[in-house]
N, C-alpha and C. Protein backbone atom coordinates (compact mmCIF):
# COMPACT_ATOMS: atom_id res chain seq x y z
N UNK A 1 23.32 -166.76 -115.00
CA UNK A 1 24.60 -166.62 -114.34
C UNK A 1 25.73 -166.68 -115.36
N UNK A 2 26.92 -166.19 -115.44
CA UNK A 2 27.86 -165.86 -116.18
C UNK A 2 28.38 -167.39 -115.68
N UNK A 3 29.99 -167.16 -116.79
CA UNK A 3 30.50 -168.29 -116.64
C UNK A 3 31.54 -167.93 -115.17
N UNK A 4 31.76 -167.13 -114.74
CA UNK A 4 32.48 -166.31 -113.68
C UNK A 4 32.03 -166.65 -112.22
N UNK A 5 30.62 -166.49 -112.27
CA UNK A 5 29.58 -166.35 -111.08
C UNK A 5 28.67 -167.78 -111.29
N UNK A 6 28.99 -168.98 -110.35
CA UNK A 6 28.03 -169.44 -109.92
C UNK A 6 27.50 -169.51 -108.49
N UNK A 7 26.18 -170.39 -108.10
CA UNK A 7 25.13 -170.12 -107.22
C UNK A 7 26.17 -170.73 -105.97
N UNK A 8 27.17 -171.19 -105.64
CA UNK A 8 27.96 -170.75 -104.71
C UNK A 8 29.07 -170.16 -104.58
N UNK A 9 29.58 -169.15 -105.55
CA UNK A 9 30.70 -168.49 -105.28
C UNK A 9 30.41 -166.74 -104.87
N UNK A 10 30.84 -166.19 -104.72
CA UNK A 10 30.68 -164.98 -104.69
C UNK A 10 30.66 -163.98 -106.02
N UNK A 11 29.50 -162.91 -106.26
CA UNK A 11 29.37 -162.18 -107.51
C UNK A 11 31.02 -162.18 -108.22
N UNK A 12 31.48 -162.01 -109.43
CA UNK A 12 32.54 -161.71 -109.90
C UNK A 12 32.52 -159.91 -109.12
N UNK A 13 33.99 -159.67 -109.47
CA UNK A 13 34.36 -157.78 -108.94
C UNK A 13 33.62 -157.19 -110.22
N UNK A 14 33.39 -156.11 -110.09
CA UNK A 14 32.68 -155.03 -110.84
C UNK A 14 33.73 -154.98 -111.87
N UNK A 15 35.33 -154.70 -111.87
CA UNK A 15 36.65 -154.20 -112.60
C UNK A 15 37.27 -155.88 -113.00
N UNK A 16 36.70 -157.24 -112.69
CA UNK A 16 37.67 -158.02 -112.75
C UNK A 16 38.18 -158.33 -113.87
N UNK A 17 37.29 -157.66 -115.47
CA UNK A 17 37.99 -157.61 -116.76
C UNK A 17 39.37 -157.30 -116.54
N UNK A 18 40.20 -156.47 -115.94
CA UNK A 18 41.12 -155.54 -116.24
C UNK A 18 42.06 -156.87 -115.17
N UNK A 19 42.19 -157.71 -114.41
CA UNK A 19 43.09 -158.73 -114.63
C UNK A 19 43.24 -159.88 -115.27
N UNK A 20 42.61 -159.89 -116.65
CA UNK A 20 42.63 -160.64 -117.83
C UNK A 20 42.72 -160.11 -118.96
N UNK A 21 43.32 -158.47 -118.85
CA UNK A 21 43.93 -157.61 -120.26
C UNK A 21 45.23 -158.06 -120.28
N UNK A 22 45.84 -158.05 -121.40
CA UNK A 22 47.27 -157.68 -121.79
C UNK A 22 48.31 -156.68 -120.94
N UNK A 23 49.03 -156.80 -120.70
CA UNK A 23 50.11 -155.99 -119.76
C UNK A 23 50.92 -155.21 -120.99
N UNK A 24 50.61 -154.03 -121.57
CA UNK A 24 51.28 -152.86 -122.45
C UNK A 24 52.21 -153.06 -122.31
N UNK A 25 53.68 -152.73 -123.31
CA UNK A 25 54.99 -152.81 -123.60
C UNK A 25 55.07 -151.88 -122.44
N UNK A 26 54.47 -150.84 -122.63
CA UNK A 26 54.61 -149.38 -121.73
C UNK A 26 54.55 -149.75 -120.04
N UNK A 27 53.22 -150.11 -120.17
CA UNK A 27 53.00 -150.82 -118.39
C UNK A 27 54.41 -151.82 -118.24
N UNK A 28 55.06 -152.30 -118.84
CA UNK A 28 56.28 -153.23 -118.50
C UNK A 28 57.22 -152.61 -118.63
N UNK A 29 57.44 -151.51 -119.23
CA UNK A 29 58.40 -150.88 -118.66
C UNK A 29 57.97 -149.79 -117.43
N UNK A 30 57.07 -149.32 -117.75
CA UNK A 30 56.75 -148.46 -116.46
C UNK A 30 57.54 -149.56 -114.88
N UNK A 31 56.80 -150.98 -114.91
CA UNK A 31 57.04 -151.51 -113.99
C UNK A 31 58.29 -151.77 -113.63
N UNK A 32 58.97 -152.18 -114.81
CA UNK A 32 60.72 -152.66 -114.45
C UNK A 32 61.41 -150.44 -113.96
N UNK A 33 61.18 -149.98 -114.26
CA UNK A 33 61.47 -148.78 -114.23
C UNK A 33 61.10 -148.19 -112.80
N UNK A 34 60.15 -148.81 -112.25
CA UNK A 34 60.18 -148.31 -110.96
C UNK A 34 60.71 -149.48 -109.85
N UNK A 35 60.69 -150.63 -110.47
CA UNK A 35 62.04 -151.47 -110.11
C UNK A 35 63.06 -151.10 -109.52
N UNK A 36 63.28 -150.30 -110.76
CA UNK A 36 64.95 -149.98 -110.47
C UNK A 36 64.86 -148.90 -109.88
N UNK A 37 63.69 -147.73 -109.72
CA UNK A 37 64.18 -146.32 -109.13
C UNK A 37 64.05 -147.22 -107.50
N UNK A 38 62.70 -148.08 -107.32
CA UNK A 38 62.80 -148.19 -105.86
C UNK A 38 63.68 -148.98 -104.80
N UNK A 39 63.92 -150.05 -106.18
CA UNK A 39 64.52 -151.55 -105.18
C UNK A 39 63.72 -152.50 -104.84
N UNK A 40 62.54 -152.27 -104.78
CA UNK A 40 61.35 -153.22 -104.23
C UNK A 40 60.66 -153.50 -105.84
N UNK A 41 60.29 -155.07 -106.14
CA UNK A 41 60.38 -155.67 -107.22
C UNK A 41 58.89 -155.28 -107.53
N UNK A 42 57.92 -154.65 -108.32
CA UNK A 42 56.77 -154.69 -108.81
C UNK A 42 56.36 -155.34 -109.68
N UNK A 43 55.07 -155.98 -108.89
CA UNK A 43 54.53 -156.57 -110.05
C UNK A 43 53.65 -156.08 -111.24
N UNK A 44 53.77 -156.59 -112.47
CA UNK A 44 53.82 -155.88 -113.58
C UNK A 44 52.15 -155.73 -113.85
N UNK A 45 51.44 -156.67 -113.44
CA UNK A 45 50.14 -156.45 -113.46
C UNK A 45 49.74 -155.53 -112.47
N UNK A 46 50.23 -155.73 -111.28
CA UNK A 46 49.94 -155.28 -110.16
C UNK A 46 49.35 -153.06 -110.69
N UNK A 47 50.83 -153.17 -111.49
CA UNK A 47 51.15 -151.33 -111.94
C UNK A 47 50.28 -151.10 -112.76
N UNK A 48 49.77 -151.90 -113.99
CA UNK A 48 48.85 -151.98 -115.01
C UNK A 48 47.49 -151.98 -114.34
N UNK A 49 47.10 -152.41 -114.07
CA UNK A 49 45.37 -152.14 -112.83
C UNK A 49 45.48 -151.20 -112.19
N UNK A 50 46.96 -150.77 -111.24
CA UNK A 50 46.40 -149.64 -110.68
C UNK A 50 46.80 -148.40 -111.84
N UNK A 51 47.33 -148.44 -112.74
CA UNK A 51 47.45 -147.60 -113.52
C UNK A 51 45.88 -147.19 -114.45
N UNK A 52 45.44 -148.12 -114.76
CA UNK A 52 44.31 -148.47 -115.87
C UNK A 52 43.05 -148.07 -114.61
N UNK A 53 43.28 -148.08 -113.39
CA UNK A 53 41.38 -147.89 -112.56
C UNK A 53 41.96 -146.70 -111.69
N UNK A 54 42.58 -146.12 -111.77
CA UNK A 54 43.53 -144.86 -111.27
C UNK A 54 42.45 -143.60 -110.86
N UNK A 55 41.31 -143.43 -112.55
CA UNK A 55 40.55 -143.09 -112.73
C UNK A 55 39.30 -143.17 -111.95
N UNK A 56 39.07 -144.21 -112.22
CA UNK A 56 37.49 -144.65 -111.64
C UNK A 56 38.06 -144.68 -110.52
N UNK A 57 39.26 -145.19 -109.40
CA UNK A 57 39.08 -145.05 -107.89
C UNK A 57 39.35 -143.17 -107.76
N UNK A 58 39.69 -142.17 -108.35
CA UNK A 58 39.33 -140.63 -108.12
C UNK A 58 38.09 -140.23 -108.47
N UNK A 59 37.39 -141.12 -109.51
CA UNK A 59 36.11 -140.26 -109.59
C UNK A 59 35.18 -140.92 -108.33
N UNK A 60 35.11 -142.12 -107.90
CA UNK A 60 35.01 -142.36 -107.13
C UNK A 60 34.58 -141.62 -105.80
N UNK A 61 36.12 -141.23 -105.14
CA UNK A 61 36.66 -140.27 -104.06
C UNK A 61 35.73 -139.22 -104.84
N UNK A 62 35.62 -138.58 -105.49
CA UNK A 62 35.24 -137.03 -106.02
C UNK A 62 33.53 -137.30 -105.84
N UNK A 63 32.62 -138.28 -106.14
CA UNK A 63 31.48 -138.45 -105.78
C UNK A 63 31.27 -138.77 -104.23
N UNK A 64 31.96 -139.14 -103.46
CA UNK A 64 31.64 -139.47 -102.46
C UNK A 64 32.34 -137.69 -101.36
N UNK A 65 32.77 -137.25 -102.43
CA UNK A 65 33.19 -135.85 -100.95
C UNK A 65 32.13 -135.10 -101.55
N UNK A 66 31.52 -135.26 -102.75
CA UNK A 66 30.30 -134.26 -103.11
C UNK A 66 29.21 -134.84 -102.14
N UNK A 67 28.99 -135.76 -101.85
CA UNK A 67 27.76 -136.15 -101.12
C UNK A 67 28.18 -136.07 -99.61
N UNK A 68 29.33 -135.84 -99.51
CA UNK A 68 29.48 -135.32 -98.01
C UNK A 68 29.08 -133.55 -97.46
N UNK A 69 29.98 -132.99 -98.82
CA UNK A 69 29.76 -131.48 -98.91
C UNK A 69 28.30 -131.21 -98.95
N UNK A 70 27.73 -131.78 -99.51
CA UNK A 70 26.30 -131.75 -99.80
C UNK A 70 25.41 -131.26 -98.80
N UNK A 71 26.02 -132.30 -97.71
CA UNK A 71 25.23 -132.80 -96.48
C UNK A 71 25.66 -131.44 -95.43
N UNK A 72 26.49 -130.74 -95.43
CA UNK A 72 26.85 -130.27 -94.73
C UNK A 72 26.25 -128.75 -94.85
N UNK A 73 25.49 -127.86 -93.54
CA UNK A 73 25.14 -126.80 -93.85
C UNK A 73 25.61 -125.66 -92.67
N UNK A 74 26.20 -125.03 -93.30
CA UNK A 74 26.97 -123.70 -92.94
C UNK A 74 25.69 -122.64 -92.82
N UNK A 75 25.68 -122.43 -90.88
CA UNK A 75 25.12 -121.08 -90.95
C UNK A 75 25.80 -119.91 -91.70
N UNK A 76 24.71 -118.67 -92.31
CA UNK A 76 24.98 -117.42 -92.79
C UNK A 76 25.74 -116.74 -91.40
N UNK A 77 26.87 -115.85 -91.91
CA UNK A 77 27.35 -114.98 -90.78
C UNK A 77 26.06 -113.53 -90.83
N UNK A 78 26.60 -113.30 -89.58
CA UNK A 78 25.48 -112.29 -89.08
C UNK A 78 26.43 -111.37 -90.18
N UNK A 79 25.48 -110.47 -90.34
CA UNK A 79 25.99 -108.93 -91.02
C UNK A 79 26.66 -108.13 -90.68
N UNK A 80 27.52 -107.59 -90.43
CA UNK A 80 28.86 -106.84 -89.80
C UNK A 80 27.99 -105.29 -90.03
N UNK A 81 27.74 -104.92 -88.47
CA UNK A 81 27.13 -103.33 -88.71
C UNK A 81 27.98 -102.32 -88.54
N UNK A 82 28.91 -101.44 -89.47
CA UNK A 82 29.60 -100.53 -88.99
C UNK A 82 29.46 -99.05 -88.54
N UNK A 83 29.71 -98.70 -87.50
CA UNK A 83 29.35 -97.43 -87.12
C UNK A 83 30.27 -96.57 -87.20
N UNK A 84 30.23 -95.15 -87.71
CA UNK A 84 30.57 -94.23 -88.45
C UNK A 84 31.58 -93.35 -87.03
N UNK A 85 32.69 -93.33 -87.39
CA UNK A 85 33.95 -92.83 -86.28
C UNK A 85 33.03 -91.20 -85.95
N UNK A 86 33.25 -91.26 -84.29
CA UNK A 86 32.84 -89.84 -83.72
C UNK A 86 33.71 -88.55 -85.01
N UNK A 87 32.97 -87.24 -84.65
CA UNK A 87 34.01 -86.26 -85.79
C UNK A 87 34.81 -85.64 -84.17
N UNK A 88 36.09 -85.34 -84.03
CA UNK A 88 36.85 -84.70 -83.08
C UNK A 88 36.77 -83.34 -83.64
N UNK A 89 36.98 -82.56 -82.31
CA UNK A 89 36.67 -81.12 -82.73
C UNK A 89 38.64 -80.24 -82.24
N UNK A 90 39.07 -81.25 -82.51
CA UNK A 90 40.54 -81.11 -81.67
C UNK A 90 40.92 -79.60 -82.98
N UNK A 91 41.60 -78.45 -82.73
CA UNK A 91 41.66 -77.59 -83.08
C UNK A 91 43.24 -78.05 -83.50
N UNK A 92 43.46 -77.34 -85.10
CA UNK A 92 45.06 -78.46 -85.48
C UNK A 92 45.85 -76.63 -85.00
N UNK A 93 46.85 -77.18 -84.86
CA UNK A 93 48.02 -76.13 -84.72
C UNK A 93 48.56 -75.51 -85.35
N UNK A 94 48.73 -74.27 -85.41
CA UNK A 94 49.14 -73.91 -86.88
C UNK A 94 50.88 -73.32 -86.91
């Protein structure tokens, strides 16, 4: 057992490294920056995780609609038979 996980707590998260990284100069301003565009105060880690697993939650989504598409089977359309216009014998005018 890790130092994270003992025999009564629940497994650690799969991602829980990434709220014990460093918060980037960049991620802190990203955060104060949408601060100010929104008004509503973000938290600076909060932007940094979802910035940093942004990734893995789309590839995610992208494996799970392949295994839906997968599943799914589309009858063939029938064959479109076209039949050839009568010839008119209409006499043109001259």
């Amino acid at each position: 057992m890790t130092t994270k996980q003992t025999k009564a707590s629940k497994p650690a998260a799969p991602r829980a490294e990434y709220a014990d990284k460093a918060i980037t100069p960049t991620m802190q301003a990203y955060a104060a920056w949408l601060t100010e565009q929104t008004g509503y105060p973000v938290d600076p880690r909060s932007v940094f995780i979802g910035s940093a697993l942004r990734v893995a939650f789309q590839q995610g989504n992208r494996e799970a609609k392949a295994a839906t598409l997968a599943s799914i089977t589309v009858p063939a359309k029938p064959k479109r038979v076209r039949t050839p216009k009568a010839a008119t014998t209409e006499a043109v005018a001259e």
